[in-house]
C-alpha atoms as a PDB file:
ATOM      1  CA  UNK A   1     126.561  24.718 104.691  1.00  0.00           C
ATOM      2  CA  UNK A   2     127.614  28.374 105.335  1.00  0.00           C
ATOM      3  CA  UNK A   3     131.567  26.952 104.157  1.00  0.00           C
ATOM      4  CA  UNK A   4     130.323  25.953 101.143  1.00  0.00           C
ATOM      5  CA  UNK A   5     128.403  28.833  99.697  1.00  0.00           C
ATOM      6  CA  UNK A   6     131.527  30.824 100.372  1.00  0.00           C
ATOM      7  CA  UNK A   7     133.707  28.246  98.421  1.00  0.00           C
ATOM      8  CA  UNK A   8     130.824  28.719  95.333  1.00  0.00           C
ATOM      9  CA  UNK A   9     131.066  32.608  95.686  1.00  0.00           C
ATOM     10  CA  UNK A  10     134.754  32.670  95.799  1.00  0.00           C
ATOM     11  CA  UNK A  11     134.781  30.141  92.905  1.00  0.00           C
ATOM     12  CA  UNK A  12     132.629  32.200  91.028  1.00  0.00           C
ATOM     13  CA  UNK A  13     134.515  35.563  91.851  1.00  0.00           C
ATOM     14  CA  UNK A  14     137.998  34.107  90.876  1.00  0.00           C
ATOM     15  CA  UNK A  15     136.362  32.961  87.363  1.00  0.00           C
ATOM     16  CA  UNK A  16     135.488  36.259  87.251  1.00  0.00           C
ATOM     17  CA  UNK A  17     138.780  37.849  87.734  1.00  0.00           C
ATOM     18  CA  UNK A  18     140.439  35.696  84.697  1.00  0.00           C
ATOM     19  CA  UNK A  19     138.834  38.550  82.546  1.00  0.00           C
ATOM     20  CA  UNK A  20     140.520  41.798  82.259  1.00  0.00           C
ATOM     21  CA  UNK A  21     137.452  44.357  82.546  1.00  0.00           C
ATOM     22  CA  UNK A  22     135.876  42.880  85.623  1.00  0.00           C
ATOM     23  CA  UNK A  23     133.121  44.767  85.848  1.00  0.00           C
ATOM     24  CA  UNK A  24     130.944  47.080  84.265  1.00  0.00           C
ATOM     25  CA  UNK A  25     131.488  51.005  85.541  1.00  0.00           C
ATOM     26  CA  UNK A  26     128.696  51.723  87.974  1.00  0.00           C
ATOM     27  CA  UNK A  27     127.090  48.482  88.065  1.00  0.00           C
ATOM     28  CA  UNK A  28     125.829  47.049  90.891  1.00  0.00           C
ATOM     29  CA  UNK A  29     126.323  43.107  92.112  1.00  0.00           C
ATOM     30  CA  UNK A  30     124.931  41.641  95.326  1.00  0.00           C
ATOM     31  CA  UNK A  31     127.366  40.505  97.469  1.00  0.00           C
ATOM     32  CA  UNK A  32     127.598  38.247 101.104  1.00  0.00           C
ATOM     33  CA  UNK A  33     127.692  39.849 104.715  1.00  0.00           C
ATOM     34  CA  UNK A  34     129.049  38.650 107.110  1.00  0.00           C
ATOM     35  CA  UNK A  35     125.836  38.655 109.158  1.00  0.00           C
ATOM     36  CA  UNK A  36     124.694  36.146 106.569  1.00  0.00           C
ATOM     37  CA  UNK A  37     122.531  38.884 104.631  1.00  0.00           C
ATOM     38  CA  UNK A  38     123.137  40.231 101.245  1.00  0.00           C
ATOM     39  CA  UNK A  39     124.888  43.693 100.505  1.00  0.00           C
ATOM     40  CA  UNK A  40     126.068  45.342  96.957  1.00  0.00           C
ATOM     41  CA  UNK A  41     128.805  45.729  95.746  1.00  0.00           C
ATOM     42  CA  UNK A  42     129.689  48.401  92.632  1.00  0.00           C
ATOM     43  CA  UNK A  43     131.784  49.049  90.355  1.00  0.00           C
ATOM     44  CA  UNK A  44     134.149  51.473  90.252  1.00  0.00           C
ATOM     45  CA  UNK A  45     137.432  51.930  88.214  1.00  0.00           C
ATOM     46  CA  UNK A  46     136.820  48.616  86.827  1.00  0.00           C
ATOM     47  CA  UNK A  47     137.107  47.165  89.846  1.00  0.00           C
ATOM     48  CA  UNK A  48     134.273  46.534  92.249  1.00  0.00           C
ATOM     49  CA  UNK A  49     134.089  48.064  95.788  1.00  0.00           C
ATOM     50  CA  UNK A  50     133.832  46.478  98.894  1.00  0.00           C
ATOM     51  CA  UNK A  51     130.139  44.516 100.072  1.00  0.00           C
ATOM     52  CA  UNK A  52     128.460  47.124 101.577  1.00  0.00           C
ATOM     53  CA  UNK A  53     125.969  45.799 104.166  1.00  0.00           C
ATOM     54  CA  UNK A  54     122.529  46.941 105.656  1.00  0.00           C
ATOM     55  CA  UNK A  55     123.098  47.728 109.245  1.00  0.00           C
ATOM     56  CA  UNK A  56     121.490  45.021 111.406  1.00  0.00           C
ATOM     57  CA  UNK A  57     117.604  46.241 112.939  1.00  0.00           C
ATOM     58  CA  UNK A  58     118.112  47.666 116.561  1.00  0.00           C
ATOM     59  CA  UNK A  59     117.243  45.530 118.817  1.00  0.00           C
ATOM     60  CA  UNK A  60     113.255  45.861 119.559  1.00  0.00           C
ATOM     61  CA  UNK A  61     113.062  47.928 123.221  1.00  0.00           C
ATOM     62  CA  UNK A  62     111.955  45.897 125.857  1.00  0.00           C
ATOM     63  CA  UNK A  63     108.691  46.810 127.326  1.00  0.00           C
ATOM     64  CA  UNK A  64     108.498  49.277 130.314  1.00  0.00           C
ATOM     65  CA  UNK A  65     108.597  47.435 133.249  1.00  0.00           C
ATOM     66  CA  UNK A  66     105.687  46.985 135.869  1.00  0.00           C
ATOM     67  CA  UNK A  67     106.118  49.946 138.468  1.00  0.00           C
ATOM     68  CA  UNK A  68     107.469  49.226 141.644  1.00  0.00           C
ATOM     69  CA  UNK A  69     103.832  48.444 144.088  1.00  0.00           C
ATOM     70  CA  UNK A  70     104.481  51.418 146.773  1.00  0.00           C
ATOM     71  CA  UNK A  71     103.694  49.507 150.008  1.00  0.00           C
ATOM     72  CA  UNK A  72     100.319  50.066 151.725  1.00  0.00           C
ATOM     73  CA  UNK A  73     101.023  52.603 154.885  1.00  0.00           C
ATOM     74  CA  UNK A  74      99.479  51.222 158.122  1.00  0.00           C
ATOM     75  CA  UNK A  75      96.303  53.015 158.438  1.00  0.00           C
ATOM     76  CA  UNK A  76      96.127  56.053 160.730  1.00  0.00           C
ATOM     77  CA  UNK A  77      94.255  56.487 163.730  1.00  0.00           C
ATOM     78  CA  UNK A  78      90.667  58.319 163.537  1.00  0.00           C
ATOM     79  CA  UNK A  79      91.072  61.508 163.885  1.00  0.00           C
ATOM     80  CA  UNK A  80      89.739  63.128 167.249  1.00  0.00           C
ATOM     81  CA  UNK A  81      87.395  65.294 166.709  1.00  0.00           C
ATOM     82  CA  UNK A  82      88.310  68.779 169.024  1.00  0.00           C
ATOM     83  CA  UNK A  83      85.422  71.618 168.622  1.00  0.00           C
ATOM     84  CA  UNK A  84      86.628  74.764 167.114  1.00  0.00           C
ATOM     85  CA  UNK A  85      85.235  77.581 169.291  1.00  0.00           C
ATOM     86  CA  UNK A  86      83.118  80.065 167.360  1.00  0.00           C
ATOM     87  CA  UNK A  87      84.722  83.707 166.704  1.00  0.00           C
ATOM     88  CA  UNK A  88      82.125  85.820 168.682  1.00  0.00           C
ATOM     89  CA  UNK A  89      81.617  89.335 166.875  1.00  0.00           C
ATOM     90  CA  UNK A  90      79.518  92.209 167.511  1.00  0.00           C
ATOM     91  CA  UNK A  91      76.504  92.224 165.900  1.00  0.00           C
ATOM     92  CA  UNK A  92      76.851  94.671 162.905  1.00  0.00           C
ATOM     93  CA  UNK A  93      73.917  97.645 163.414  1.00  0.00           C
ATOM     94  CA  UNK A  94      71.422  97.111 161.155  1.00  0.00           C
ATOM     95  CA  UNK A  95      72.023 101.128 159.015  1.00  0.00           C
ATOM     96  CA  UNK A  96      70.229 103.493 160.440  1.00  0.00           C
ATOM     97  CA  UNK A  97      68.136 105.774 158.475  1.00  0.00           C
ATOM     98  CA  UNK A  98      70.634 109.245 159.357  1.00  0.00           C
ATOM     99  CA  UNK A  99      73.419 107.063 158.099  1.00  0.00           C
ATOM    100  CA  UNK A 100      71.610 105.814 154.512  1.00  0.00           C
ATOM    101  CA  UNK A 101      71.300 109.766 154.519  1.00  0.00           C
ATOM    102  CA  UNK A 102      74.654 111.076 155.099  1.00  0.00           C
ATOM    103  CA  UNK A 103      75.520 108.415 152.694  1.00  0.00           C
ATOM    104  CA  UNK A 104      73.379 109.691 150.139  1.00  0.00           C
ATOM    105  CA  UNK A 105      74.727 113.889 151.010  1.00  0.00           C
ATOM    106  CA  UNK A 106      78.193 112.203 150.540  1.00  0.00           C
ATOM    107  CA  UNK A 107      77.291 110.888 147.127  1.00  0.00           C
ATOM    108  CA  UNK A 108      74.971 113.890 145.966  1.00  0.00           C
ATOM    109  CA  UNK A 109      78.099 116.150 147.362  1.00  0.00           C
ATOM    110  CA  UNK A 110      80.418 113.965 144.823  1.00  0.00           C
ATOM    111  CA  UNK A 111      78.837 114.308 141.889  1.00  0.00           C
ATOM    112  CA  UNK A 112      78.192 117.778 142.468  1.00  0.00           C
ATOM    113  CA  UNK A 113      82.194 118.107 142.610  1.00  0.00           C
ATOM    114  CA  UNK A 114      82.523 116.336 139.361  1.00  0.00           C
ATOM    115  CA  UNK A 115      79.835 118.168 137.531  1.00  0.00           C
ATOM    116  CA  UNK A 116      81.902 120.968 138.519  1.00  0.00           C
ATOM    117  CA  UNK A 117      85.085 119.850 137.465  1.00  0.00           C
ATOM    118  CA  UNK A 118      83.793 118.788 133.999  1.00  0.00           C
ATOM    119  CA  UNK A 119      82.279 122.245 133.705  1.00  0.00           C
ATOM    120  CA  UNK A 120      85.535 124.030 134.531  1.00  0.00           C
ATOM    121  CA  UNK A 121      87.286 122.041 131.758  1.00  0.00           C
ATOM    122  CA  UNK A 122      84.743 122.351 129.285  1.00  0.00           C
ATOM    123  CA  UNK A 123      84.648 126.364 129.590  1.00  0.00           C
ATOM    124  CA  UNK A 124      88.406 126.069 129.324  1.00  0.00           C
ATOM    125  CA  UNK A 125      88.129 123.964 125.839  1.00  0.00           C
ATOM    126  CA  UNK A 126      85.186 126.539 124.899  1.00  0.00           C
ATOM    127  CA  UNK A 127      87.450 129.100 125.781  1.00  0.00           C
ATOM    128  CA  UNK A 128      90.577 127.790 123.332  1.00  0.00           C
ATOM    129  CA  UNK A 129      88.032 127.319 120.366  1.00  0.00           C
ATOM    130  CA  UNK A 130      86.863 130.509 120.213  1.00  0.00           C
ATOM    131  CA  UNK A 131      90.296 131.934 120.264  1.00  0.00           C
ATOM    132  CA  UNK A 132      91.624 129.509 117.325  1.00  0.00           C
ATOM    133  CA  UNK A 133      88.071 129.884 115.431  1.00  0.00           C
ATOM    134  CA  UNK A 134      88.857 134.175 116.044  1.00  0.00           C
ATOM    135  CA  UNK A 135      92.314 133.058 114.370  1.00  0.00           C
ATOM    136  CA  UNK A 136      91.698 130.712 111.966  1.00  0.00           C
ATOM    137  CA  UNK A 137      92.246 132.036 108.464  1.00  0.00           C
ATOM    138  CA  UNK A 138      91.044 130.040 106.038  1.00  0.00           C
ATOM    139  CA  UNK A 139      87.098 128.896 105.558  1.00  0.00           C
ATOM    140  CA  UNK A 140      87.465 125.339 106.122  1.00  0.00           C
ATOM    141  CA  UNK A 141      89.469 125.646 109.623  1.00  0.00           C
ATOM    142  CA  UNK A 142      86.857 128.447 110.662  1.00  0.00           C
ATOM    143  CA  UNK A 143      83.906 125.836 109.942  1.00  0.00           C
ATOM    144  CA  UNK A 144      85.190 123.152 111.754  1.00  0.00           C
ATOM    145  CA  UNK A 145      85.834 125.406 114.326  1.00  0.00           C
ATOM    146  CA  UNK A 146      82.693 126.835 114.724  1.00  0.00           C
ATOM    147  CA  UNK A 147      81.434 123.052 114.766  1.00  0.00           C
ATOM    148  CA  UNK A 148      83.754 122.225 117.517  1.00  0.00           C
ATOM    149  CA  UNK A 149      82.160 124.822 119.436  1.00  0.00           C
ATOM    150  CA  UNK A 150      78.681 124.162 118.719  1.00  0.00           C
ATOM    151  CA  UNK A 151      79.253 120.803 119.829  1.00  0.00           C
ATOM    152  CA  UNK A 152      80.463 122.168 122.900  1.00  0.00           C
ATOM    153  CA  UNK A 153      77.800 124.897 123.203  1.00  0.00           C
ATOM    154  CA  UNK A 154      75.523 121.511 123.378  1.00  0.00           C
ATOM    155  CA  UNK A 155      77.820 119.305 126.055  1.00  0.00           C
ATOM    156  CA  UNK A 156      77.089 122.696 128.050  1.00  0.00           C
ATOM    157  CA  UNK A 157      73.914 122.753 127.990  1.00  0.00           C
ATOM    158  CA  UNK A 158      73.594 119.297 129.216  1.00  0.00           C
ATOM    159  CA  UNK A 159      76.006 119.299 132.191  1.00  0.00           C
ATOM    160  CA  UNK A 160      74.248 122.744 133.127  1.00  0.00           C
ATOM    161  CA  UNK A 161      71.423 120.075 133.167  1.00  0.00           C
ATOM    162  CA  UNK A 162      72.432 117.638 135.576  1.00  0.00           C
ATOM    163  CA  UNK A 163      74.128 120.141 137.472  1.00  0.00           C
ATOM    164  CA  UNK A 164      70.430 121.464 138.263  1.00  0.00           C
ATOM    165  CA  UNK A 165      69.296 117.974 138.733  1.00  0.00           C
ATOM    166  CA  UNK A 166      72.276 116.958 141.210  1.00  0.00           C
ATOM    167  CA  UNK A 167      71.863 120.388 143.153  1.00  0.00           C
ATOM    168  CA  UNK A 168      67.729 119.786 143.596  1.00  0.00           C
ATOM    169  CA  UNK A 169      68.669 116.099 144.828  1.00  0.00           C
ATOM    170  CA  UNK A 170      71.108 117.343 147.481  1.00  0.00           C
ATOM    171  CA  UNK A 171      68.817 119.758 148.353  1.00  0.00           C
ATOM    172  CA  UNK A 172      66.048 117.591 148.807  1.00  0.00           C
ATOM    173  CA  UNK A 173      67.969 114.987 151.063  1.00  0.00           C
ATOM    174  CA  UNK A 174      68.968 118.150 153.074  1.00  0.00           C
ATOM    175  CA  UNK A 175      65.531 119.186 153.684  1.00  0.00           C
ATOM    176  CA  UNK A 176      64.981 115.327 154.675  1.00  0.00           C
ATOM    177  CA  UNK A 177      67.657 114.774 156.900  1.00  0.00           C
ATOM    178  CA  UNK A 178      66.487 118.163 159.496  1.00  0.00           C
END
C-alpha cells in the first residue's frame, strides 16, 4: 500500500514538472516523510525545497523503577541494662546572710563607681560648653549653646541625685552588716 502512494505522488510530481514555473515563490505544499508522516515543502527559486519533516516525539520515559527492598537486619540483642553510678557533689551552702550582704556592698560599691564616672564625664562636657558658648559669636550658636548646657545643668542635677541615693544604700547595708 505504502509502494503505491509513492507511485501516485511521484506521478503527480512528474506531471507537475512538465510546466516551466513549478511552483509558486514562497508557497508551501505538504509533502511525504519517510516516517510515513507529512512534512512541507516550499518554494523557493521556482523550485521547491526539500520535505522538511517534524522530528519524531521522544520516546515517553519509562517510569522510575521500584527501589531496591534494603534487606531486614537480624534483630539485635536487648540491650543490658548496666547502672550509671550517680556523680556525688557537695551539697551547695544554702547563701548565707554575710554573703547576700557582701553581695549587695559589691553591687552598691559598683554603681557608686559608675555614678562617678558619668559625673566626671559630664563636668568634662559642661566644661567644653561653656568654653564654646564663652566663644561663640553669633546669637544663634550662643543659644543653642546655652541650651546644651542647661540640659546638662539638669542631667547634673539628677546623677547628683542618685549619687545621694546609692551612697545612703551603701551606707545602710554597712551599718547592717556590723
Amino acid at each position: 500500500m505504502r509502494i503505491g502512494l509513492a507511485w501516485i505522488a511521484i506521478a503527480l510530481a512528474t506531471a507537475a514538472c512538465g510546466n516551466k514555473s513549478t511552483c509558486v515563490e514562497g508557497a508551501s505544499v505538504a509533502c511525504a516523510c519517510p516516517s510515513g508522516g507529512t512534512g512541507a515543502q516550499v518554494c523557493t527559486s521556482g523550485a521547491l525545497g526539500a520535505c522538511a519533516c517534524a522530528l519524531p516525539p521522544a520516546p515517553a520515559p519509562s517510569p522510575p523503577s521500584a527501589p531496591d527492598p534494603t534487606p531486614t537486619p537480624p534483630p539485635a540483642a536487648a540491650p543490658v541494662a548496666v547502672p550509671t553510678p550517680v556523680p556525688t557533689t557537695p551539697p551547695v551552702p544554702a547563701a548565707t546572710e554575710g554573703d547576700r550582704n557582701r553581695r549587695d556592698m559589691h553591687d552598691a560599691k559598683e554603681r557608686l563607681a559608675k555614678l562617678n564616672k558619668d559625673t566626671e564625664e559630664l563636668a568634662k562636657l559642661r566644661e567644653e560648653t561653656k568654653h564654646k558658648l564663652a566663644a561663640a559669636k553669633n546669637l544663634k550658636d550662643r543659644n543653642d549653646l546655652q541650651n546644651k548646657l542647661t540640659a546638662l545643668d539638669k542631667e547634673k542635677a539628677d546623677l547628683d541625685a542618685r549619687d545621694a541615693e546609692a551612697k545612703a544604700a551603701a551606707d545602710r547595708l554597712e551599718h547592717d552588716h556590723h
